[in-house]
N, C-alpha and C. Protein backbone atom coordinates (compact mmCIF):
# COMPACT_ATOMS: atom_id res chain seq x y z
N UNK A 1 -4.63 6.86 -0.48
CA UNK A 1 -4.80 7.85 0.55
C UNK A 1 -5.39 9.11 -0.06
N UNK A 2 -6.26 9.39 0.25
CA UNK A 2 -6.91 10.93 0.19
C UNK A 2 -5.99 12.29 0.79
N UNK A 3 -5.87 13.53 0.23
CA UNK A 3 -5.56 14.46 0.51
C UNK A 3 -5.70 14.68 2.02
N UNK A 4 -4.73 15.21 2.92
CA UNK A 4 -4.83 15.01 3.58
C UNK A 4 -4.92 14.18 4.68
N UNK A 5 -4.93 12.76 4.54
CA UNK A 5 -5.54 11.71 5.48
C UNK A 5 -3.91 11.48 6.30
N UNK A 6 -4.08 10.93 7.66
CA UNK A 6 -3.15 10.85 8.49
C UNK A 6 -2.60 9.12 8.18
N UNK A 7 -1.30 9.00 8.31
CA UNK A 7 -1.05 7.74 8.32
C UNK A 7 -0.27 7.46 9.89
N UNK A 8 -0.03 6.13 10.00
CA UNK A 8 1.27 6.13 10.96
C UNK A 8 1.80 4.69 10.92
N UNK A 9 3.13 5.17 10.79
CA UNK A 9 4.19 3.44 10.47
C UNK A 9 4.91 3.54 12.08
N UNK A 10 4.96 2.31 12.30
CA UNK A 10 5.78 1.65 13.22
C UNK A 10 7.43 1.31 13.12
N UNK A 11 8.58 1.56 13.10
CA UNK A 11 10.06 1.07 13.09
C UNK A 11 10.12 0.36 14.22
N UNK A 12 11.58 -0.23 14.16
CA UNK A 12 12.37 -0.76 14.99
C UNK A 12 13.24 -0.24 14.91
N UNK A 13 14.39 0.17 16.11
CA UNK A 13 15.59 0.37 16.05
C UNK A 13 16.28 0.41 15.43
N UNK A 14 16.69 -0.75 15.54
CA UNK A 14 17.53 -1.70 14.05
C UNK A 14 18.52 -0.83 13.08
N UNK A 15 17.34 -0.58 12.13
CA UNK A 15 17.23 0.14 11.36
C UNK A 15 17.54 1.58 11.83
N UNK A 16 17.11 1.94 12.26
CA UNK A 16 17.08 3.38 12.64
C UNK A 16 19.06 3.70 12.66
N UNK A 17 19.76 2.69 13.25
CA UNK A 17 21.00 2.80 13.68
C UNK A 17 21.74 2.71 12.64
N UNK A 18 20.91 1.81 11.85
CA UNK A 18 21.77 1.25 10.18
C UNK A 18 22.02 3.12 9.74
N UNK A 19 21.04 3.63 9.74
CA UNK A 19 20.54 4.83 8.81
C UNK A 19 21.24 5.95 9.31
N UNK A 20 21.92 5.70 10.19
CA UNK A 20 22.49 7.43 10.55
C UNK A 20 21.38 8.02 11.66
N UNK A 21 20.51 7.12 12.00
CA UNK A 21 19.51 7.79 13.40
C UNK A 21 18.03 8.38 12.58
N UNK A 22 17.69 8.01 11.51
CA UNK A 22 16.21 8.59 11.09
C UNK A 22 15.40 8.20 12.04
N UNK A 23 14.30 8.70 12.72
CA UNK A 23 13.95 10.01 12.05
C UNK A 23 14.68 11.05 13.33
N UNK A 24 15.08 9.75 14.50
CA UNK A 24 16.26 10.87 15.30
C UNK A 24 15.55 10.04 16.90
N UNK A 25 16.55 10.77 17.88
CA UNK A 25 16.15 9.75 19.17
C UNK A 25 15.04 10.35 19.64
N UNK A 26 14.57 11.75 19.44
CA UNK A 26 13.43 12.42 20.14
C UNK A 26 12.18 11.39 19.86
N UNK A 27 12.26 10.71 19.00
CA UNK A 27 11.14 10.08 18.29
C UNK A 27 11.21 8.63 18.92
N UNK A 28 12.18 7.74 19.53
CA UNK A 28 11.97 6.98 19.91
C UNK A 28 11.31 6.29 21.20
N UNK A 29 10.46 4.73 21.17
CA UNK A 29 9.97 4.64 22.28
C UNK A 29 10.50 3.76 23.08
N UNK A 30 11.09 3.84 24.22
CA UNK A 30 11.75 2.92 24.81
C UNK A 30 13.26 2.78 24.62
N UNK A 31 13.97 3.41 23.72
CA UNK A 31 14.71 3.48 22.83
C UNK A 31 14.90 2.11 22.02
N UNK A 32 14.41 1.55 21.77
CA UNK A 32 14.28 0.56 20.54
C UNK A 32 13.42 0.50 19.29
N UNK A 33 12.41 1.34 19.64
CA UNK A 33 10.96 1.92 17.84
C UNK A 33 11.04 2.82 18.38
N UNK A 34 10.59 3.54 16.94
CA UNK A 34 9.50 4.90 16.97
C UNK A 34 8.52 4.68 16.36
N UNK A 35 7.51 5.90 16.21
CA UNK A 35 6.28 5.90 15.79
C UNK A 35 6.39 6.99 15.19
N UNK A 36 6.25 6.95 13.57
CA UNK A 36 6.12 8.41 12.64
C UNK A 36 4.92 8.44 12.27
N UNK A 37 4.27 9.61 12.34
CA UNK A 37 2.73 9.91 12.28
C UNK A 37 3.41 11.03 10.81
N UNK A 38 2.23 10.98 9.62
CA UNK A 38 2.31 11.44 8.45
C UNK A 38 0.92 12.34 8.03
N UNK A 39 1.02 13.20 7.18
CA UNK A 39 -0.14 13.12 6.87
C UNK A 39 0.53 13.60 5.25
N UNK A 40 -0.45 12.92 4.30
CA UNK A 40 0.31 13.36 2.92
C UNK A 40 -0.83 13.70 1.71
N UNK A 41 -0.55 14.16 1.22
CA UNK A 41 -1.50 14.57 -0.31
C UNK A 41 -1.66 13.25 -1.17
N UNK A 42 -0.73 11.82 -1.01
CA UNK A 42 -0.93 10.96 -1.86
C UNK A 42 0.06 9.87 -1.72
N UNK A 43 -0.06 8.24 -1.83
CA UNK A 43 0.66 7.03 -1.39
C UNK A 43 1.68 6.62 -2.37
N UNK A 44 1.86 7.13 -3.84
CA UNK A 44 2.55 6.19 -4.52
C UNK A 44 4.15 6.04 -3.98
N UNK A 45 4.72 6.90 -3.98
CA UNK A 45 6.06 7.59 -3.38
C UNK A 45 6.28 6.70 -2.09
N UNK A 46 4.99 6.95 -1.30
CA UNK A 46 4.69 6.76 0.26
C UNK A 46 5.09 5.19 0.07
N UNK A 47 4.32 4.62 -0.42
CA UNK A 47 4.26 2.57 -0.29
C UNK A 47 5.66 2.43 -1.00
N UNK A 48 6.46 2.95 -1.70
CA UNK A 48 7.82 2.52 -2.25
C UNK A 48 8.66 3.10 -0.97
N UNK A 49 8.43 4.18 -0.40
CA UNK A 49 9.31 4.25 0.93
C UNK A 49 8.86 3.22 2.08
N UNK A 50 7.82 3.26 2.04
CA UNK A 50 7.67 1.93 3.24
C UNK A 50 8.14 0.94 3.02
N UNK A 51 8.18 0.58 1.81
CA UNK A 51 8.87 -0.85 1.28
C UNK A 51 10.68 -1.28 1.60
N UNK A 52 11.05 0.66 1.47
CA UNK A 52 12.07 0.00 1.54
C UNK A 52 12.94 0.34 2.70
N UNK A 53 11.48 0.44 3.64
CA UNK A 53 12.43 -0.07 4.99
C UNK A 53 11.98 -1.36 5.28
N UNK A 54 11.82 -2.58 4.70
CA UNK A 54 11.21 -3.51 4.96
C UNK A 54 12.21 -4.05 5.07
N UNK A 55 12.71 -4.99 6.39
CA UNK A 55 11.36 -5.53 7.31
C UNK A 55 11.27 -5.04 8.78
N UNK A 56 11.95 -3.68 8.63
CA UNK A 56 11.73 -3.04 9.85
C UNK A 56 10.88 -2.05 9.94
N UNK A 57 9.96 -2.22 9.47
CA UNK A 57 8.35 -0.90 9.88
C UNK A 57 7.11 -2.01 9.46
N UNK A 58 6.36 -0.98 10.09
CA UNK A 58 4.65 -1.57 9.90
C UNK A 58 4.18 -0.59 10.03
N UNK A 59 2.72 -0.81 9.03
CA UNK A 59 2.20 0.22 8.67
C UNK A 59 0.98 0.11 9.54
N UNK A 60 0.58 1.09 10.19
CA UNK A 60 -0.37 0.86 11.65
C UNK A 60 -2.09 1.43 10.89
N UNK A 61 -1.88 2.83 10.37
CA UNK A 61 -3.04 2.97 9.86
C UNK A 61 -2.84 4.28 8.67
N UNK A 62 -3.57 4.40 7.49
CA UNK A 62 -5.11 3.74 7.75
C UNK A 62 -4.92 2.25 6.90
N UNK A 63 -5.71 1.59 6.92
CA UNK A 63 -5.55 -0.16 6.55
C UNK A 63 -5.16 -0.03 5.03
N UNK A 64 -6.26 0.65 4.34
CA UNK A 64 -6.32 0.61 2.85
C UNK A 64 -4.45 0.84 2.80
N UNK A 65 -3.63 1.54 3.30
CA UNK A 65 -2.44 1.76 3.10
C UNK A 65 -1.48 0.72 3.29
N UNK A 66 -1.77 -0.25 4.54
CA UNK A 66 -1.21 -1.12 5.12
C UNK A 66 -1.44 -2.78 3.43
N UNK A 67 -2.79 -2.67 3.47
CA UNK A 67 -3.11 -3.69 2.29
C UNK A 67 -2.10 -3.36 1.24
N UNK A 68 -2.08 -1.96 0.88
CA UNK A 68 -1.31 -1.70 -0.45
C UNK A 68 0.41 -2.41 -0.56
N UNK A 69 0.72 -1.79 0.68
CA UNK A 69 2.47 -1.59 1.06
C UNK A 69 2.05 -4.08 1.06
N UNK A 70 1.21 -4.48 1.90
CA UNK A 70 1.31 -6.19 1.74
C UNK A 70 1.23 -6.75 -0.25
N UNK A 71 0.14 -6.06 -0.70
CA UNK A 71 -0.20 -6.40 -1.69
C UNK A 71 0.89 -6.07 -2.69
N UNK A 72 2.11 -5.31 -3.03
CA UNK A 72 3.39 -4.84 -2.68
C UNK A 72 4.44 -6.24 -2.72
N UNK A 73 4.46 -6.52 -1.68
CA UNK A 73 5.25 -7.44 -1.14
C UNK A 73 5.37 -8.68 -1.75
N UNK A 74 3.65 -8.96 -1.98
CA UNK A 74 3.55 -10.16 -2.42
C UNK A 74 3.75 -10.04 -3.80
N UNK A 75 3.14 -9.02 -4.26
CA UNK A 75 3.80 -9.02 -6.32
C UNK A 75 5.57 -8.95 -6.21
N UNK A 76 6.11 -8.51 -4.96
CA UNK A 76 7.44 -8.49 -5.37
C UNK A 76 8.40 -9.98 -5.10
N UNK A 77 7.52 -10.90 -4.40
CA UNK A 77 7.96 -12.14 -4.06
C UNK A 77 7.66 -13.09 -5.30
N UNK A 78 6.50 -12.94 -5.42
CA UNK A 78 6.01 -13.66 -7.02
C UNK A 78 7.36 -13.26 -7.48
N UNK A 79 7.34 -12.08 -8.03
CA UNK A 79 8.70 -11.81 -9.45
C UNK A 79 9.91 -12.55 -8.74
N UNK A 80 10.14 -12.31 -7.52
CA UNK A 80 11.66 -13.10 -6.79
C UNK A 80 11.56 -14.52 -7.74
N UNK A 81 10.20 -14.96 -7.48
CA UNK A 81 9.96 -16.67 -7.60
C UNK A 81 10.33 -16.84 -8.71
N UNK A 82 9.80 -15.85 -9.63
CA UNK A 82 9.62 -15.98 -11.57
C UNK A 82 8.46 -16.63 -11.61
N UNK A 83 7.36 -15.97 -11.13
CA UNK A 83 6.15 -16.53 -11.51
C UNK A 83 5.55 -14.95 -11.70
């Protein structure tokens, strides 16, 4: 992510209830997701927090972010495997 650039992840509920209510009910749609819109100076931080609301968020945009947080996933399933 570039300085500045906008992101936005998708939740579920779920989660949200596990957590004590992040990011809070004003934010929810339907009351079951929200939608957190970001904008940040930089992803490394960013893709280890997305991760570890997994498997309750999705990363909506921008893609290059969404690839990272999958590409992620899959090096962390390999190591699960021991490969």
């Amino acid at each position: 992510m570039q300085a500045g650039e906008k992101g936005r992840c998708f939740f579920s509920a779920e989660n949200n209830r596990q957590t004590g209510g992040f990011p809070g009910p004003d934010n929810l749609l339907d009351g079951r997701e929200f939608e957190l819109r970001m904008e940040t100076a930089g992803w490394k931080a960013l893709v280890q927090w997305i991760l570890s609301w997994q498997p309750d968020v999705s990363v909506l945009s921008p893609i290059r972010l969404r690839d990272r947080v999958m590409q992620k996933m899959q090096q962390g399933l390999k190591t699960m495997a021991g490969r």
